[in-house]
Protein backbone atom coordinates (compact mmCIF):
# COMPACT_ATOMS: atom_id res chain seq x y z
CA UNK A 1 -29.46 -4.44 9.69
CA UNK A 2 -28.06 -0.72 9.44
CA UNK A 3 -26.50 0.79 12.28
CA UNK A 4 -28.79 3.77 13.60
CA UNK A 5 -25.93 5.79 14.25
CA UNK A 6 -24.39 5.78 10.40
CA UNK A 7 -25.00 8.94 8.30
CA UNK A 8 -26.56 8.99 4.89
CA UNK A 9 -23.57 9.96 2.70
CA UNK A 10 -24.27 12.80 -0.32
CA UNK A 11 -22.69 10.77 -3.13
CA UNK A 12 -26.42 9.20 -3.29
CA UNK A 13 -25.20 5.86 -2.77
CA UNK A 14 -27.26 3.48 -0.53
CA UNK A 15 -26.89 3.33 3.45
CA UNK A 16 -27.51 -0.35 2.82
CA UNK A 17 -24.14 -0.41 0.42
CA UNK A 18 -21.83 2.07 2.61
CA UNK A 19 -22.55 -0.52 5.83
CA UNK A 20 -21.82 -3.62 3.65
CA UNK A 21 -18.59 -2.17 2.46
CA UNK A 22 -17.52 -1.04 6.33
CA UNK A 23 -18.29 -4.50 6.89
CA UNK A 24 -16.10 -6.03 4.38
CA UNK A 25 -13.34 -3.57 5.16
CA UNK A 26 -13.31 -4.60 9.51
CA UNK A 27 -13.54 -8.30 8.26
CA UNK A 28 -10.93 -7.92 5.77
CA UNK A 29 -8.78 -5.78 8.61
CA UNK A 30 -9.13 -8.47 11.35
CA UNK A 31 -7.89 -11.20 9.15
CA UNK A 32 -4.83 -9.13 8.05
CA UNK A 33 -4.09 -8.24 11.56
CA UNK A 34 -4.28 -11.55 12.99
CA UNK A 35 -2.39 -13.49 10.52
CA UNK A 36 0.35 -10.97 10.31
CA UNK A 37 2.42 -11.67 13.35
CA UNK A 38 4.61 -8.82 12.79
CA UNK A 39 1.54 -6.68 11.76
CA UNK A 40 0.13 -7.85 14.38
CA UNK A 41 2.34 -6.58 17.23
CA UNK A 42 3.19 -3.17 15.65
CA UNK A 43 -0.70 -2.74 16.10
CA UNK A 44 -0.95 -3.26 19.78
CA UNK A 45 2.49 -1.85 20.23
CA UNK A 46 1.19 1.20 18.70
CA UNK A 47 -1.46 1.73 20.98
CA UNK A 48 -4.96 2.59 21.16
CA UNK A 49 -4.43 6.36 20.66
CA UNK A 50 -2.41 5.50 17.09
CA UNK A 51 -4.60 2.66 16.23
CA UNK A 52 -7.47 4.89 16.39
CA UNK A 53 -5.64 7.79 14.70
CA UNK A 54 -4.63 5.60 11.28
CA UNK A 55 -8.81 3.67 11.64
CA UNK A 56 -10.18 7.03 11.47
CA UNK A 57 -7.80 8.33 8.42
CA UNK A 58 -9.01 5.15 6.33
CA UNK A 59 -12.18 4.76 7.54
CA UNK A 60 -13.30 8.33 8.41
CA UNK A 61 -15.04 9.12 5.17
CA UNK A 62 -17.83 6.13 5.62
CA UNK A 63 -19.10 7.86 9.23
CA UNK A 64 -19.15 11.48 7.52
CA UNK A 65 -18.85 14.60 9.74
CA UNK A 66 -19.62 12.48 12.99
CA UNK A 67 -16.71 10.77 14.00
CA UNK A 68 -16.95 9.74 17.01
CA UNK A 69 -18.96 6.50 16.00
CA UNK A 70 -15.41 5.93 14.21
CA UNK A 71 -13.48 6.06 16.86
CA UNK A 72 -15.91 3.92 19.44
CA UNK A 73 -15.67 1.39 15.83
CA UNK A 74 -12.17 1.55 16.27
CA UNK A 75 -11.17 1.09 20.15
CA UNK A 76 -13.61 -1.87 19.74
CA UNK A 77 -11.73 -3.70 16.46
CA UNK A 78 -8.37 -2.63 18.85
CA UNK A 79 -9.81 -4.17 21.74
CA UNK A 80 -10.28 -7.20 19.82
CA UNK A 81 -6.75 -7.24 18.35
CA UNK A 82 -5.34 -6.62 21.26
CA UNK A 83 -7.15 -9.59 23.55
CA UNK A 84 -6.27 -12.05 20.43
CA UNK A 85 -2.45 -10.67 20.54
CA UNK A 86 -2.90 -12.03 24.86
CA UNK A 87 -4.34 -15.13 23.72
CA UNK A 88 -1.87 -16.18 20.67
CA UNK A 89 0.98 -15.36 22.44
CA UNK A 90 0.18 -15.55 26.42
CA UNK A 91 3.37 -14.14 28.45
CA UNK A 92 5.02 -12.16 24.92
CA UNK A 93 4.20 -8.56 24.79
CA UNK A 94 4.34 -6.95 21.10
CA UNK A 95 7.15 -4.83 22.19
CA UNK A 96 9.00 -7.97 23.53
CA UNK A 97 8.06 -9.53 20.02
CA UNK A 98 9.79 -6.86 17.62
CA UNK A 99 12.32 -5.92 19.91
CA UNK A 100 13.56 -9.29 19.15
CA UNK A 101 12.75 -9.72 15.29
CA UNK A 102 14.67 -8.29 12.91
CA UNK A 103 12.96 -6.82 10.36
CA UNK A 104 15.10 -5.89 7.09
CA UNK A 105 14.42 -2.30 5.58
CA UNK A 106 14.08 -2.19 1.75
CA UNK A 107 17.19 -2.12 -0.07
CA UNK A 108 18.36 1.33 -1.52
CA UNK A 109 18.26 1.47 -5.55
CA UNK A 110 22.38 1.07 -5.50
CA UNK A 111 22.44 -1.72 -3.01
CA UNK A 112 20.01 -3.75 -4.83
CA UNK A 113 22.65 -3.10 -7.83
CA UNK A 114 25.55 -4.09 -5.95
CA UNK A 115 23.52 -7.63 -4.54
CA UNK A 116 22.42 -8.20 -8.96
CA UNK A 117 25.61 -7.64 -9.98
CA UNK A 118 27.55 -10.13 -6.89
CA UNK A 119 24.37 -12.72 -7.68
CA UNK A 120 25.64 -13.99 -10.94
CA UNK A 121 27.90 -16.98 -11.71
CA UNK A 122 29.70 -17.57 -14.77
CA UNK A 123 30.96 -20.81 -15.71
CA UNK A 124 33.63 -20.88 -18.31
CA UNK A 125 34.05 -24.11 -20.26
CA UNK A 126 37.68 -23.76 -21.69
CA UNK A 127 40.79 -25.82 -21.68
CA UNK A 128 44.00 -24.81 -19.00
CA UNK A 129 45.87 -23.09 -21.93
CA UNK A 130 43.32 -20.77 -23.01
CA UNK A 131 42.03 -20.24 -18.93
CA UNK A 132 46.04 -19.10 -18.70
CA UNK A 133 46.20 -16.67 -21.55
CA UNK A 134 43.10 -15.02 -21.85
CA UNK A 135 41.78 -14.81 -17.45
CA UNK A 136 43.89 -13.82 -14.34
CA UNK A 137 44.16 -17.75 -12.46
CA UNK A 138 42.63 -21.03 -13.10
CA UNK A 139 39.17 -20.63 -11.85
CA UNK A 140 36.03 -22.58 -13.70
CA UNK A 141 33.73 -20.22 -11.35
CA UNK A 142 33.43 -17.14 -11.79
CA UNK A 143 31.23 -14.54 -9.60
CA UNK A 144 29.90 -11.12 -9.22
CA UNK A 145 32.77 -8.93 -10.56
CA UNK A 146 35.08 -11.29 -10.41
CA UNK A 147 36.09 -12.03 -13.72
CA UNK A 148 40.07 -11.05 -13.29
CA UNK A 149 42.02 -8.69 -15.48
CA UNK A 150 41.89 -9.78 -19.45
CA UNK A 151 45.39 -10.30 -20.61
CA UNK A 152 46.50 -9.17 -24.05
CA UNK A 153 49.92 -11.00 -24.62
């Protein structure tokens, strides 16, 4: 069944097809929210105001120059979040929860450089006299940039 309220977009495509893809896109939302515990609580942390703000960016274009029935679409899928956030975690608010998570921010290009080039091991398969006269020490393993100064005697 269509919703009354949604508007019969110009791109000629079916009321029928715009309602079934809304549909898709809540379902598809819910389960991402729900099973995303840090997802999750950045949601209700956010707030109704923000949650509705970021709904109505992506999902705007389906209701057409009426928005409102966007917005009462999303303070409903927030409510819902927000009661399943209460009854997942009773007695943990979302801003408890990422107060106390550490979440790691994306490595810059150059540290993600420095962690590639301090990753790799080289094992070096010599005898004692060769170890001595051609790498600084004694050392089977070596890692990162730690191969020791190359001796030319």
């Amino acid at each position: 069944m269509i919703p009354a309220w949604f508007n019969q977009p110009s791109t000629g495509i079916s009321r029928a097809a715009i309602a079934a893809e809304v549909r898709t896109n809540i379902k598809q939302l819910l389960v991402d929210a729900v099973h995303d515990k840090v997802g999750h609580a950045e949601a209700v942390a956010a707030g109704r105001f923000t949650f509705r703000d970021v709904f109505n960016t992506h999902m705007g274009s389906y209701f057409g120059k009426d928005r409102s029935n966007c917005d009462h679409l999303a303070d409903t899928v927030f409510q819902f979040i927000e009661r399943q956030w209460s009854m997942k975690y009773p007695g943990l608010t979302p801003r408890e929860f990422l107060d106390a998570v550490h979440v790691p921010s994306p490595l810059s290009e150059q540290e993600q450089q420095r962690e590639i080039e301090d990753a790799w091991e080289l094992e070096i398969m010599s005898d004692e006299t060769s170890m001595r006269k051609h790498y600084e020490g004694s050392a089977r393993t070596r890692k990162g940039k730690d191969l020791g100064a190359k001796r030319f005697d």
